[in-house]
C-alpha atoms as a PDB file:
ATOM      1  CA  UNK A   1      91.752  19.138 -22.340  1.00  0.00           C
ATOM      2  CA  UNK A   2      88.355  17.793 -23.173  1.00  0.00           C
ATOM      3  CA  UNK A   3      89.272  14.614 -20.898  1.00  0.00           C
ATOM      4  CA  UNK A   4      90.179  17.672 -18.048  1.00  0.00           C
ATOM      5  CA  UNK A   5      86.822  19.516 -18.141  1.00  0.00           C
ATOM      6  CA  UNK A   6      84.584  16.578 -18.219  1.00  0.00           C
ATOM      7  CA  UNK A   7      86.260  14.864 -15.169  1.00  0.00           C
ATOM      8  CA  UNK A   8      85.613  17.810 -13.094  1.00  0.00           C
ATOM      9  CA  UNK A   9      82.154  18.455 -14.196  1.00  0.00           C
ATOM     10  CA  UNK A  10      81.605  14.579 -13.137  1.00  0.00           C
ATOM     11  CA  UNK A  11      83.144  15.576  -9.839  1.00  0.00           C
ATOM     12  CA  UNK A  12      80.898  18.812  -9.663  1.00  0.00           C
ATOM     13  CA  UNK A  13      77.846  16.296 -10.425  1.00  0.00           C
ATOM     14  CA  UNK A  14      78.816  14.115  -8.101  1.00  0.00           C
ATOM     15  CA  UNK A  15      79.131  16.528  -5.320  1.00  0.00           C
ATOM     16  CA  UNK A  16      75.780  17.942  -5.821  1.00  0.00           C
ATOM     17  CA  UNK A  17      73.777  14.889  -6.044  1.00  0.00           C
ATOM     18  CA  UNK A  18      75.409  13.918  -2.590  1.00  0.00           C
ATOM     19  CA  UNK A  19      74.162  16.734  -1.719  1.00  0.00           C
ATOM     20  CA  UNK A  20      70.785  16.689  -2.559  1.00  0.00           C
ATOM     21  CA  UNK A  21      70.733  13.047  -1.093  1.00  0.00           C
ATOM     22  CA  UNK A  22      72.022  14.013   2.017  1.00  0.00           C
ATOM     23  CA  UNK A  23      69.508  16.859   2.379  1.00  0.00           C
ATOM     24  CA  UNK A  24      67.032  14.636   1.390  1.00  0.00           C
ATOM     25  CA  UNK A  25      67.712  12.270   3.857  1.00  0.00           C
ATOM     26  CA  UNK A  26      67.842  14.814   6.573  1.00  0.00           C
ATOM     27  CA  UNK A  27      64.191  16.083   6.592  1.00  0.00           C
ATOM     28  CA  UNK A  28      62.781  12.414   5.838  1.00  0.00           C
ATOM     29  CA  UNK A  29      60.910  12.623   8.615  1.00  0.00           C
ATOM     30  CA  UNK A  30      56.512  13.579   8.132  1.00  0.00           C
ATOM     31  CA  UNK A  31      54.677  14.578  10.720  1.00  0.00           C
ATOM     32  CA  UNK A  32      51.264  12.811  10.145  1.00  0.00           C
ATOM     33  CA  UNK A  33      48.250  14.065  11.828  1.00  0.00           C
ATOM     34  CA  UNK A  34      44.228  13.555  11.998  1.00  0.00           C
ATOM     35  CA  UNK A  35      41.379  15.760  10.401  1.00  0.00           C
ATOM     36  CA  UNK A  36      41.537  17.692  13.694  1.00  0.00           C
ATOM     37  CA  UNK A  37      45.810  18.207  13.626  1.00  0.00           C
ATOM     38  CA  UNK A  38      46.475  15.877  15.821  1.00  0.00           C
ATOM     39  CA  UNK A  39      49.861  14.733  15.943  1.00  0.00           C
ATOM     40  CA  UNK A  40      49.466  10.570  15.274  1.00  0.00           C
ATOM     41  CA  UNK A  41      51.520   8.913  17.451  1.00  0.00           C
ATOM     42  CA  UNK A  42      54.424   9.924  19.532  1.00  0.00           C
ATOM     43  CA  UNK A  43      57.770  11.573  17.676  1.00  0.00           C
ATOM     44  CA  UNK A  44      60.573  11.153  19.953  1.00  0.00           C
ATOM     45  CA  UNK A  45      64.452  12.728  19.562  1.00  0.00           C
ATOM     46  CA  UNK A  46      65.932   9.357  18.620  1.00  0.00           C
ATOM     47  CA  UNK A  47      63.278   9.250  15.381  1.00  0.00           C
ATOM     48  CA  UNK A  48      65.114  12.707  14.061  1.00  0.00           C
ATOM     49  CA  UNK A  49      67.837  11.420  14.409  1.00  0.00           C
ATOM     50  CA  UNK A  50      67.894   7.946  13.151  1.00  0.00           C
ATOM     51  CA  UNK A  51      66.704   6.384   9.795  1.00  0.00           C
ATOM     52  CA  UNK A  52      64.036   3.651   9.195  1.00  0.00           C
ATOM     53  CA  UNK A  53      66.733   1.133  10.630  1.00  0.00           C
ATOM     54  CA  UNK A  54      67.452   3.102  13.380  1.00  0.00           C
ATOM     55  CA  UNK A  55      71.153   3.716  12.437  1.00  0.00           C
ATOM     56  CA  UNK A  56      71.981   7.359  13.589  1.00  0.00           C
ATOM     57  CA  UNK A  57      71.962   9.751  10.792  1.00  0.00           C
ATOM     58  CA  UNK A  58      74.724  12.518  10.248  1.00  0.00           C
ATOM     59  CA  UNK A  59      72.809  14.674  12.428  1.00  0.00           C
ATOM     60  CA  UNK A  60      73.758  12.454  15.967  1.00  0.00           C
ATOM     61  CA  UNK A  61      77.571  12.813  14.647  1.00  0.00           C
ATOM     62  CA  UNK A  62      77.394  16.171  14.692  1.00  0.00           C
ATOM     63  CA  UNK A  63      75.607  17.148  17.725  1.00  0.00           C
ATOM     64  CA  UNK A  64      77.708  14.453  19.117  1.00  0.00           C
ATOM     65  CA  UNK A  65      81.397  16.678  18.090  1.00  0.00           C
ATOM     66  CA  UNK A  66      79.929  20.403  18.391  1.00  0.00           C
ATOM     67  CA  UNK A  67      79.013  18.911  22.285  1.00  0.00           C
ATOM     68  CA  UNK A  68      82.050  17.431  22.496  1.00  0.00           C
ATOM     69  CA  UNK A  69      80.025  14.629  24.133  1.00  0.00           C
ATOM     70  CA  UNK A  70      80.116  10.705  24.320  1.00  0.00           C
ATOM     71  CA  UNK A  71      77.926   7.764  24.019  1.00  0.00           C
ATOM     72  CA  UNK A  72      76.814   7.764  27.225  1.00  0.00           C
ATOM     73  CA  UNK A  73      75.883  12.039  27.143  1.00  0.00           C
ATOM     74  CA  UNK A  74      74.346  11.423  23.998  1.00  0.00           C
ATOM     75  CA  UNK A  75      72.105   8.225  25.050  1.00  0.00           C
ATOM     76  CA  UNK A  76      70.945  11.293  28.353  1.00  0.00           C
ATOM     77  CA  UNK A  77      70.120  13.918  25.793  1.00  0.00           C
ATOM     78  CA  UNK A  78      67.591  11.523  23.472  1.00  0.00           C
ATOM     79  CA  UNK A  79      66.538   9.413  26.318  1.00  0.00           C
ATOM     80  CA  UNK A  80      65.586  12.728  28.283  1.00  0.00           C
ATOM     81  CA  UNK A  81      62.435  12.911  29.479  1.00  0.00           C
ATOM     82  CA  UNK A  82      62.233  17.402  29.351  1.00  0.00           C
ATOM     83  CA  UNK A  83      63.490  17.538  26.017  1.00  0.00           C
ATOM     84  CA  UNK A  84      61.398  14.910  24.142  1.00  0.00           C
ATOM     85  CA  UNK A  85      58.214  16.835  25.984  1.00  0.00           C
ATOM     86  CA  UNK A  86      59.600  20.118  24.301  1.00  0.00           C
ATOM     87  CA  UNK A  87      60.614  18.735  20.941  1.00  0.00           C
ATOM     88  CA  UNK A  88      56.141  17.485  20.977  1.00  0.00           C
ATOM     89  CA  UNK A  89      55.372  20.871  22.097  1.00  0.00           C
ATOM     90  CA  UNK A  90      57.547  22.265  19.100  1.00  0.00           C
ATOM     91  CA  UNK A  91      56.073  20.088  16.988  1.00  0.00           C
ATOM     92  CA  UNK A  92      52.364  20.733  18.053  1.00  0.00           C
ATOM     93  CA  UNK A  93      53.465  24.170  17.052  1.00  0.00           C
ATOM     94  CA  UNK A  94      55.272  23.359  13.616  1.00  0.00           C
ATOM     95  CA  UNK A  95      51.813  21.668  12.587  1.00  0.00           C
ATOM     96  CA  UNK A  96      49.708  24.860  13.697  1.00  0.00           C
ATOM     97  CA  UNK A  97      51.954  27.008  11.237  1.00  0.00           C
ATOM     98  CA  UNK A  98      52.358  24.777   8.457  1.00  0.00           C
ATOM     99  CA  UNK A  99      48.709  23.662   8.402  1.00  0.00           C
ATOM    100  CA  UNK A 100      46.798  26.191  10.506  1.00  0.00           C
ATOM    101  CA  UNK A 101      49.172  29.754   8.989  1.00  0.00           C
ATOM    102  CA  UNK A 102      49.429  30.096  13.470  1.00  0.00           C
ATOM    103  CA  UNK A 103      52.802  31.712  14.504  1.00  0.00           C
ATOM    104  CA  UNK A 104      55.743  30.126  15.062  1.00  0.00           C
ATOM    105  CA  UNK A 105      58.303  30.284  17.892  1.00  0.00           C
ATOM    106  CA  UNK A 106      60.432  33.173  17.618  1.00  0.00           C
ATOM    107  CA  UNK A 107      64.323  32.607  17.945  1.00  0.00           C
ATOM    108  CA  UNK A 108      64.148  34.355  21.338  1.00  0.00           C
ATOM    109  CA  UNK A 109      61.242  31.976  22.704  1.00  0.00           C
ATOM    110  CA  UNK A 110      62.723  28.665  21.245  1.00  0.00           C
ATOM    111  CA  UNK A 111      65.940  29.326  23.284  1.00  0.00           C
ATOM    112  CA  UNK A 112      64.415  29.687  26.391  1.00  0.00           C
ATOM    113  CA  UNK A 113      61.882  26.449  25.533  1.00  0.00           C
ATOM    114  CA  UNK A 114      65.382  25.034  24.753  1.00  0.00           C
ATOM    115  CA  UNK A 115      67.614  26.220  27.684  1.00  0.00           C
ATOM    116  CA  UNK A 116      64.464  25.521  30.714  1.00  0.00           C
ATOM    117  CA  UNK A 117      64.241  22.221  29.153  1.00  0.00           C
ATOM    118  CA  UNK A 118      67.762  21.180  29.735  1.00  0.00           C
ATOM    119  CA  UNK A 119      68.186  22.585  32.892  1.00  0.00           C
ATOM    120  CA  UNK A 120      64.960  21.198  34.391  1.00  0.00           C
ATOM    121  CA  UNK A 121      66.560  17.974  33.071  1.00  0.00           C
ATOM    122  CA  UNK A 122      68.540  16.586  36.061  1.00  0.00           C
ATOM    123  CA  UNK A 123      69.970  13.782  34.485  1.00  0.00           C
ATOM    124  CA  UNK A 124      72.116  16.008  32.493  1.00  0.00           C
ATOM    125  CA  UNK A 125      75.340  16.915  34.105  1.00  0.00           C
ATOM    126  CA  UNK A 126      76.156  20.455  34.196  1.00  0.00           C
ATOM    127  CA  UNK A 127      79.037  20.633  32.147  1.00  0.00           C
ATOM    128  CA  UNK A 128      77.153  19.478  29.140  1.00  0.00           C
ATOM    129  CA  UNK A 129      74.466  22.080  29.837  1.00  0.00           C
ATOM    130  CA  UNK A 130      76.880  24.660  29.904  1.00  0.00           C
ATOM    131  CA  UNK A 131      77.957  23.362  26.642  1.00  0.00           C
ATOM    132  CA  UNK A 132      74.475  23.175  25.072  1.00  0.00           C
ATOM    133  CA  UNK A 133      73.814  26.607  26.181  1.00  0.00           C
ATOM    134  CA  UNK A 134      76.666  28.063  24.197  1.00  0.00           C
ATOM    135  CA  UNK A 135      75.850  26.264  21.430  1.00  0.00           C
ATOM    136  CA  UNK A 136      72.259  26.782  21.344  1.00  0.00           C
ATOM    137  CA  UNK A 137      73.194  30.445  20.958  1.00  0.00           C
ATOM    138  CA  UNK A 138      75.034  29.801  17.858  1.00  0.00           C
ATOM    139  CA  UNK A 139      72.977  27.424  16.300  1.00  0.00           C
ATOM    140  CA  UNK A 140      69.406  28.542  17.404  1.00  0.00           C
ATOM    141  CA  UNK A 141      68.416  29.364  13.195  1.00  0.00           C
ATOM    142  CA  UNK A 142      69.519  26.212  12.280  1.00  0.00           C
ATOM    143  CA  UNK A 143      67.186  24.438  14.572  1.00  0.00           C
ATOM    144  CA  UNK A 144      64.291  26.557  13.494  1.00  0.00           C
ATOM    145  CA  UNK A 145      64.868  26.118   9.825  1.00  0.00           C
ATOM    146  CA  UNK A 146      64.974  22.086  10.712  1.00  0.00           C
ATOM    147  CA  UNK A 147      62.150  22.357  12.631  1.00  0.00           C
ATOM    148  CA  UNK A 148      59.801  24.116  10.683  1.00  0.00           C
ATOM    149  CA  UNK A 149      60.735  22.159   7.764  1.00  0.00           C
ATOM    150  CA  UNK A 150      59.275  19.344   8.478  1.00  0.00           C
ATOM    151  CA  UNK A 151      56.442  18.413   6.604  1.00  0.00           C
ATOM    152  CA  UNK A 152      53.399  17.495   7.681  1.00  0.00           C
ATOM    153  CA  UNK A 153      50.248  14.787   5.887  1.00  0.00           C
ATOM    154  CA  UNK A 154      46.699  14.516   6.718  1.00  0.00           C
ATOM    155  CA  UNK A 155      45.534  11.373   7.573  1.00  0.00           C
ATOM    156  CA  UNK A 156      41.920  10.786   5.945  1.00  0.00           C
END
């Protein structure tokens, strides 16, 4: 019995440390900016999405099977000009209200930032904006809560 109830608090170990890894692992990514909050350097899609190797995280996999989309889709929507300008706007805004206590983008406004950037996108083919747009819907708090928690460092 003893044998019985520590094998399945292992598991239950186990399962959170994954856990915490993989959340972990998921906001890796630090914004670093000046004395002025200046974003250093340029943060592009394919850096959320990929580790210090750049081998996709889980992330790509699942955008990749909510989208239903393929390589080729997937290469459009982090190579895309219109949404890598919005994700530096978003993130000009994410350092103003983690550093600066400045509002951040409502649910309301970061769909429509969201949905004008992929249509104005015409490299995108319509049925995978259609796609996006339903999904965006669904999953607008999740990308909030991702974006605004990424952290931010001073550079001195």
């Amino acid at each position: 019995m003893k044998k019985k109830i520590f094998t399945i608090m292992m598991l239950v170990f186990s399962i959170i440390f994954v856990s915490f890894l993989l959340i972990r692992a998921t906001y890796s990514l630090i914004i670093n900016v000046t004395d002025n909050n200046e974003i250093i350097g340029v943060i592009t899609i394919r850096e959320l999405i990929t580790d210090d190797n750049g081998i996709y995280k889980r992330e790509y996999y699942n955008v990749m099977s909510e989208l239903d989309a393929d390589n080729s889709e997937m290469d459009t929507l982090i190579n895309s000009v219109e949404l890598n300008k919005l994700l530096n706007k978003l993130l000009i805004n994410v350092v103003g209200y983690r550093l600066d206590n400045k509002n951040k983008y409502s649910n309301d406004e970061l769909y429509d930032l969201i949905i004008t950037a992929i249509n104005d996108d015409k490299a995108i083919k319509n049925e995978l904006k259609d796609i996006i747009i339903l999904k965006i819907k669904i999953y607008i708090q999740d990308i909030a809560d991702y974006l605004y928690d990424i952290k931010t460092n001073k550079e001195v």
